[in-house]
Protein backbone atom coordinates (compact mmCIF):
# COMPACT_ATOMS: atom_id res chain seq x y z
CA UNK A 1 0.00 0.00 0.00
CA UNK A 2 1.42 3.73 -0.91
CA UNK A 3 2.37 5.97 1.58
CA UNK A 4 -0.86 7.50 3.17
CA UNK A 5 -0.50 11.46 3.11
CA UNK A 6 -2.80 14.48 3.50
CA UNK A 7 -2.60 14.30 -0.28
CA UNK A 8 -4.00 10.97 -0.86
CA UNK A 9 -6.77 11.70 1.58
CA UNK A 10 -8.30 14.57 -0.30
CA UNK A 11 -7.89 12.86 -3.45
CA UNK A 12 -9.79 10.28 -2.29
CA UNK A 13 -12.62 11.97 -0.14
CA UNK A 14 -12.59 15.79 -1.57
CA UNK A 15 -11.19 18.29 -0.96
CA UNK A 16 -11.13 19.97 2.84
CA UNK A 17 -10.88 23.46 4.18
CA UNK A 18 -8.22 22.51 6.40
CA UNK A 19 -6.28 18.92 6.97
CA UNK A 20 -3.59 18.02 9.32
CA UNK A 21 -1.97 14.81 10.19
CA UNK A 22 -2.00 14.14 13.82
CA UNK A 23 0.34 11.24 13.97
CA UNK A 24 0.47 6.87 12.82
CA UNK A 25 -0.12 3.88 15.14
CA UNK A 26 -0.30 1.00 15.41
CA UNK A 27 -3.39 0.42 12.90
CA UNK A 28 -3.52 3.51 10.29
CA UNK A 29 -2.44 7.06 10.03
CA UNK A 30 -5.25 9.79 11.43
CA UNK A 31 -5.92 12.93 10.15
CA UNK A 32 -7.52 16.08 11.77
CA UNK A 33 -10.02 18.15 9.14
CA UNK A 34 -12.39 20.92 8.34
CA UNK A 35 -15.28 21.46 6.31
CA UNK A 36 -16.60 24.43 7.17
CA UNK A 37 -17.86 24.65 10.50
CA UNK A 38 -17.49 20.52 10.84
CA UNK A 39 -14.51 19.37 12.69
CA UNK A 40 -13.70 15.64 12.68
CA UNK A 41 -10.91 12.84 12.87
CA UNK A 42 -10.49 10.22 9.92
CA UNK A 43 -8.13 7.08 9.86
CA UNK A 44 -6.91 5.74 7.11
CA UNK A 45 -5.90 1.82 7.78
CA UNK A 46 -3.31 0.00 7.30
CA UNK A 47 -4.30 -3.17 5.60
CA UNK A 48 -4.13 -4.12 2.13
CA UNK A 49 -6.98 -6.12 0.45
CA UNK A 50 -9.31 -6.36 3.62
CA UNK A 51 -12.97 -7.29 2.31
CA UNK A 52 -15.45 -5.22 2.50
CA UNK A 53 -17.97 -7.73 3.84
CA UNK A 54 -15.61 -7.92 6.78
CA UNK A 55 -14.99 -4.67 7.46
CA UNK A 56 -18.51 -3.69 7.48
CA UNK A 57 -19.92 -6.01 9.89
CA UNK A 58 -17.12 -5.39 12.66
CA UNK A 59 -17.23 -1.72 12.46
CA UNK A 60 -21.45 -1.90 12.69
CA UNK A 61 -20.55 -3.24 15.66
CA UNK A 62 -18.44 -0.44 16.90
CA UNK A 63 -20.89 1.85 15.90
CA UNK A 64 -23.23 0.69 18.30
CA UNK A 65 -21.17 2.67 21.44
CA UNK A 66 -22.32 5.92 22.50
CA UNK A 67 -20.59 6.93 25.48
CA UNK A 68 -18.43 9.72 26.45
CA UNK A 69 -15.30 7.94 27.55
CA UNK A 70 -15.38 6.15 23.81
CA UNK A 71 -14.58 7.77 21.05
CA UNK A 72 -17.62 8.81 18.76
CA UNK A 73 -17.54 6.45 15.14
CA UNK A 74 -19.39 8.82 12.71
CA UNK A 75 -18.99 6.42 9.07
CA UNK A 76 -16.85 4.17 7.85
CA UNK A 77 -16.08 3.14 4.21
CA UNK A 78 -13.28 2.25 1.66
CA UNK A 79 -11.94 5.76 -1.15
CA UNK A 80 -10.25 4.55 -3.59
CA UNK A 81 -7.16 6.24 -5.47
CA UNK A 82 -5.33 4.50 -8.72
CA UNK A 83 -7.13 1.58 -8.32
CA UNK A 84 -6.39 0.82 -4.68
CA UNK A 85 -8.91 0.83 -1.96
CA UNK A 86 -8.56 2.42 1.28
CA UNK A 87 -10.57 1.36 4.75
CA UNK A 88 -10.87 4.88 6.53
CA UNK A 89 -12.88 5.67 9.86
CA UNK A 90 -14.38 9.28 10.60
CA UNK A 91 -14.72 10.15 14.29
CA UNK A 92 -15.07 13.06 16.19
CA UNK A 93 -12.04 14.76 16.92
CA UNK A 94 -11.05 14.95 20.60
CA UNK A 95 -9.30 18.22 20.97
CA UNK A 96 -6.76 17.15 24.31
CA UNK A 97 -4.82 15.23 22.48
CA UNK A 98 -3.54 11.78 23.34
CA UNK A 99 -2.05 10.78 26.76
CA UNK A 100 1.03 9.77 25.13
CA UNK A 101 1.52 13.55 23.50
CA UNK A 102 0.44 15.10 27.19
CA UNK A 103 3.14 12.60 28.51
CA UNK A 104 5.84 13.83 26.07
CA UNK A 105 5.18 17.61 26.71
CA UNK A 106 6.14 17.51 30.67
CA UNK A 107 1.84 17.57 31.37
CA UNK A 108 0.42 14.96 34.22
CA UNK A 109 -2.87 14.76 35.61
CA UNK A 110 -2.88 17.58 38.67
CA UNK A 111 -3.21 15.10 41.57
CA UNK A 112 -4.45 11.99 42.78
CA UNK A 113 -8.10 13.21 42.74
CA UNK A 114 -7.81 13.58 38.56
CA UNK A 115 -5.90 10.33 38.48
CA UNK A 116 -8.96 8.85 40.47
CA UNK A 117 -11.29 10.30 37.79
CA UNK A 118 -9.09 9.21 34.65
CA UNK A 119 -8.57 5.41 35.91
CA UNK A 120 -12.61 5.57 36.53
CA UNK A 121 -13.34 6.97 33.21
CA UNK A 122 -11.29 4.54 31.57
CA UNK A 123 -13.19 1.10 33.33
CA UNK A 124 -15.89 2.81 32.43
CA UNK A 125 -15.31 2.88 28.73
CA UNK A 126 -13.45 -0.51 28.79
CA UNK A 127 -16.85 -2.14 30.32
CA UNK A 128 -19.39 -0.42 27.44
CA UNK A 129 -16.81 -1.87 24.90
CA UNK A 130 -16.93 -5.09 26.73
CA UNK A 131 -20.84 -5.41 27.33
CA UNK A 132 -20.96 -5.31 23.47
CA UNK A 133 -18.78 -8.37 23.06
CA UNK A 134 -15.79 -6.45 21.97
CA UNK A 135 -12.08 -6.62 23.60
CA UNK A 136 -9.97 -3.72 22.89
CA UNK A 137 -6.20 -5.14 22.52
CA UNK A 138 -4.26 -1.99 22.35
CA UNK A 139 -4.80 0.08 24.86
CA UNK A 140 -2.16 2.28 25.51
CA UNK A 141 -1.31 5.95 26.19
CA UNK A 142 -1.46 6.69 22.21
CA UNK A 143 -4.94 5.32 22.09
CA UNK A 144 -6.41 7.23 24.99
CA UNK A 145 -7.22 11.16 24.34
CA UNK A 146 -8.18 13.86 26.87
CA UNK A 147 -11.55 15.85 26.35
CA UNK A 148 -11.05 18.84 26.65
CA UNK A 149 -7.49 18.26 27.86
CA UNK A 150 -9.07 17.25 31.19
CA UNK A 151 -7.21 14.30 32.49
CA UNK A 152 -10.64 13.28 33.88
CA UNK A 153 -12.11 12.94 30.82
CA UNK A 154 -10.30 10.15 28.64
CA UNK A 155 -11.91 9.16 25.30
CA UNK A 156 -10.20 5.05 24.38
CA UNK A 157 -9.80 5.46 20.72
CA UNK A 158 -9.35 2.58 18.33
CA UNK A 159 -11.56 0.28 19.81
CA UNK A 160 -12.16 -3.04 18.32
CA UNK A 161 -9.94 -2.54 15.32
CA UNK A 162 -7.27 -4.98 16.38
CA UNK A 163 -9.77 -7.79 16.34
CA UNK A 164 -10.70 -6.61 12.64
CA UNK A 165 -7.77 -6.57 11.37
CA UNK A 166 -6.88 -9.83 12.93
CA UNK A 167 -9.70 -11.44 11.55
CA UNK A 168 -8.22 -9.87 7.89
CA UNK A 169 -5.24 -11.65 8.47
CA UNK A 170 -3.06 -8.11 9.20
CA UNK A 171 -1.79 -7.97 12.19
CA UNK A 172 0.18 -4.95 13.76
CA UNK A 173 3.07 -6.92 15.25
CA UNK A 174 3.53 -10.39 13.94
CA UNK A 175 1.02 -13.02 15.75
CA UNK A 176 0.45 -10.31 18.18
CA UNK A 177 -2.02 -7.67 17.48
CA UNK A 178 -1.37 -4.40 19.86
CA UNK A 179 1.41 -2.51 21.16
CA UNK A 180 4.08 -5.52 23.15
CA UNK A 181 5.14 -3.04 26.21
CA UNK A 182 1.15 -2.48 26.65
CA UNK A 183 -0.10 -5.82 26.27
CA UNK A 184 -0.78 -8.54 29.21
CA UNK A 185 1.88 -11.41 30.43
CA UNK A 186 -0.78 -13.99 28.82
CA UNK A 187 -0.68 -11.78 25.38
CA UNK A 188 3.13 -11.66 25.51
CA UNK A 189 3.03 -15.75 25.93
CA UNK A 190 1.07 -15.80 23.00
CA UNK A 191 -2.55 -16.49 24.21
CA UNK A 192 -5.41 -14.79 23.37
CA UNK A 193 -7.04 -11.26 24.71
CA UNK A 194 -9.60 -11.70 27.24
CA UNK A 195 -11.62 -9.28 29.49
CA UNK A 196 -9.17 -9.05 32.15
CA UNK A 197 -6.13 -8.64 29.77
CA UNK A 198 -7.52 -4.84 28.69
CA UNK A 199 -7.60 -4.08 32.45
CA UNK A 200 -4.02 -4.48 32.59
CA UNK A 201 -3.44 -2.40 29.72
CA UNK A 202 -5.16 -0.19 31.81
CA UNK A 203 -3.03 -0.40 34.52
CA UNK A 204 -0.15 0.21 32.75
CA UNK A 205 -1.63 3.45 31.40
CA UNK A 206 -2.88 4.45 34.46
CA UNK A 207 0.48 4.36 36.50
CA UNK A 208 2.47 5.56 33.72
CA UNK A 209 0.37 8.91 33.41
CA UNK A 210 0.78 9.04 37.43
CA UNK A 211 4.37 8.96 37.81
CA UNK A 212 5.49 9.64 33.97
CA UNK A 213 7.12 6.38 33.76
CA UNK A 214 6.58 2.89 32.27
CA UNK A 215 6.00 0.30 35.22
CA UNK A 216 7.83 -2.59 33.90
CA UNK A 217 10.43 -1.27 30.82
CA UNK A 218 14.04 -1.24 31.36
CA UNK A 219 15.22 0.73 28.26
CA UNK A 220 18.63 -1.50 28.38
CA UNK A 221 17.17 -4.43 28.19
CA UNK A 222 14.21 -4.86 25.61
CA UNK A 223 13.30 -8.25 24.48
CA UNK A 224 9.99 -9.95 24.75
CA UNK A 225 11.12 -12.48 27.21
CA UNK A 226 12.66 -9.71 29.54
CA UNK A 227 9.68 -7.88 29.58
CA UNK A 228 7.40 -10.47 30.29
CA UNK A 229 10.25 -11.52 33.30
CA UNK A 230 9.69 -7.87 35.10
CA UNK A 231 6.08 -8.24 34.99
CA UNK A 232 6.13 -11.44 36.68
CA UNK A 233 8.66 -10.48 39.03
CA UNK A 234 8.29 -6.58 39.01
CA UNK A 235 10.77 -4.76 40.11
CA UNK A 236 9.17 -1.27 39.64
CA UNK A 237 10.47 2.48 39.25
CA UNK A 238 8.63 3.60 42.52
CA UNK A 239 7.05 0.97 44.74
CA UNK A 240 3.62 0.66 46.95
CA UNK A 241 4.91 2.48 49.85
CA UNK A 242 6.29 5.48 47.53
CA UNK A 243 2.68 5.67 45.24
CA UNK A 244 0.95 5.94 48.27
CA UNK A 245 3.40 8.91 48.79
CA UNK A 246 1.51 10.79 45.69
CA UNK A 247 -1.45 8.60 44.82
CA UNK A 248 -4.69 8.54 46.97
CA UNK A 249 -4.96 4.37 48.99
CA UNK A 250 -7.90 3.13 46.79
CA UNK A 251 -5.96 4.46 43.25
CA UNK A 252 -3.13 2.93 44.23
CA UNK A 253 -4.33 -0.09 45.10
CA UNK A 254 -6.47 -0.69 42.52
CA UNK A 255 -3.49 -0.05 39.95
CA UNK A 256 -1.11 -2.69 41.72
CA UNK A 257 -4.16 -5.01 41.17
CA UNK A 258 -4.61 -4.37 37.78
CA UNK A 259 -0.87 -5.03 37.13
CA UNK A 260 -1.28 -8.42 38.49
CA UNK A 261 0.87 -11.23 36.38
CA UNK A 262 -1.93 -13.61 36.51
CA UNK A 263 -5.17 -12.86 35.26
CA UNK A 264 -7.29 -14.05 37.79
CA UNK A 265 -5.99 -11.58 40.46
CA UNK A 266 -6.58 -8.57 38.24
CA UNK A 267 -9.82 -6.82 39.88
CA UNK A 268 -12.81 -7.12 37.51
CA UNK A 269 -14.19 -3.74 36.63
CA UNK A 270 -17.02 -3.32 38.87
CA UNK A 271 -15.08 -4.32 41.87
CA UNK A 272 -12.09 -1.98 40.77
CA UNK A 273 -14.88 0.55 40.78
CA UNK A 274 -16.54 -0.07 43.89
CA UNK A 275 -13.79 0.05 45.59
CA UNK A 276 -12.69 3.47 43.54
CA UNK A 277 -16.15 4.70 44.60
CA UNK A 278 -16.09 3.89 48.24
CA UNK A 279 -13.47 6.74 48.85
C-alpha cells in the first residue's frame, strides 16, 4: 500500500478546508479536518486487500457505542485512489490530544483526585466496549485522548480494530495484534485477549500517566522475554509504599491489582470501581 499522506486523503474523499496529520499507530495514520464549520478525525488503515464484507460487519458493531469515555464512530467506508482501496474511519475529533503527546510535553494529571477520575473513566469505557462483546487489545497511552485536555475525561480510541484486522489476516506486530510493552503477560506468551487482559493495559496506562514512567520497561534491556520476566517479578520504578506517597490508597491499590501477572488476580471492573467509589 502507498504511503498515506494528507494528499491521498483529499484525493480520495474531496477536498477539505483545512487537513492536518495528527500522527500513525499501530493500525492507520489519522488525520484532523475541516469542512466548514465541521470538525472531525479520519483514519486511514493500514491493511491491504481487507474485504469489505468484513470490514462492514465489525465496524457496525463499533458503531453501536455511545458513550463519552469512547470515542464517537461517525462512518466508515473504503476511497479509492489509482485503483487501490482504502478502509478509513471518521470520528469526532477529541481536541486534548492523546495521553502519550500530554506525557511527552512535561503535562500529568494535577493530583491523585484527577488520576482517580481518569482510571474511573477509563473502566468505564473498557466495560461499554466489553458489554458489546468487543475486547480492545491496544490500549495504551497513544490510544487514549483527553476531552477537553481534562485528564478526567479520557476518550479510548481505536476500539475493536485490532480484532478486525486480525480477523483480515493483518496484524500490527507479527502473531500479536497491539502494542508488546502495553499488552498482558498472557498476550506476551502468546494467548489470546480476554476481558481481564484490557484491564491491565489499563493499569499500565494508568500508573504511567501518574508517575510519567513505564512500570515494567528497562530501556537497556528490551526483548519480549525480559519484559514479560519484570512483569512477573516486578521490580518497579517507585514501589507501593512510595505511590501511596503521591497517589490517593484506593488508586493505588487498585493499579497494583490491575498489574497483576496472573489474570485471575486482576480486579474485575465493577469491583475496581466499587472500591474506587467507596473513597
Amino acid at each position: 500500500m502507498p504511503a498515506v499522506d494528507d494528499n491521498l486523503v483529499s484525493e480520495g474523499l474531496g477536498a477539505f478546508d483545512e487537513i492536518e496529520e495528527l500522527g500513525k499507530g499501530s493500525f492507520g495514520t489519522t488525520f484532523r479536518v475541516r469542512r466548514g464549520d465541521d470538525e472531525y478525525a479520519i483514519k486511514v488503515i493500514h491493511a491491504d486487500g481487507m474485504p469489505s464484507f468484513l470490514w462492514d460487519r465489525e465496524i457496525g458493531a463499533l458503531s453501536r457505542v455511545e458513550h463519552p469515555n469512547v470515542v464517537a464512530l461517525r462512518e466508515s467506508g473504503f476511497f479509492k485512489v489509482d485503483g487501490q482501496d482504502y478502509p478509513y474511519l471518521t470520528c469526532e475529533y477529541i481536541d486534548g490530544g492523546s495521553v502519550e503527546r500530554n506525557l511527552k510535553a512535561g503535562r500529568l494529571p494535577e493530583d491523585g483526585d484527577k488520576l482517580r477520575e481518569m482510571l474511573t473513566g477509563l473502566l468505564v469505557g473498557v466495560a461499554e466496549i466489553q458489554d458489546l462483546g468487543i475486547i480492545h487489545r491496544d490500549i495504551k497511552p497513544a490510544n487514549v485522548a483527553l476531552r477537553d485536555c481534562d485528564w478526567g475525561r479520557p476518550v479510548l480510541l481505536d476500539f475493536g480494530l485490532a480484532k478486525v484486522l486480525d480477523m483480515s489476516s493483518h496484524t500490527a506486530m507479527g502473531a500479536r495484534i497491539g502494542t508488546t510493552t502495553y499488552m498482558s503477560p498472557e498476550e506476551l506468551r502468546g494467548k489470546p485477549a480476554r476481558r481481564r487482559s484490557d484491564l491491565f493495559s489499563v493499569g499500565v496506562t494508568i500508573y504511567e500517566a501518574g508517575t510519567g514512567v513505564h512500570p515494567f520497561m528497562d530501556p537497556a534491556v528490551n526483548t519480549l522475554q525480559s519484559l514479560h520476566d519484570r512483569i512477573r517479578q516486578p521490580t518497579t520504578p517507585q514501589d507501593p509504599r512510595d505511590l501511596a506517597e503521591i497517589w490517593p490508597d484506593d488508586v493505588t491499590d487498585v493499579v497494583l491489582r490491575l498489574l497483576s501477572y496472573t489474570a485471575h488476580e486482576r480486579l474485575g471492573i465493577t469491583q475496581a470501581l466499587r472500591d474506587l467509589e467507596g473513597n
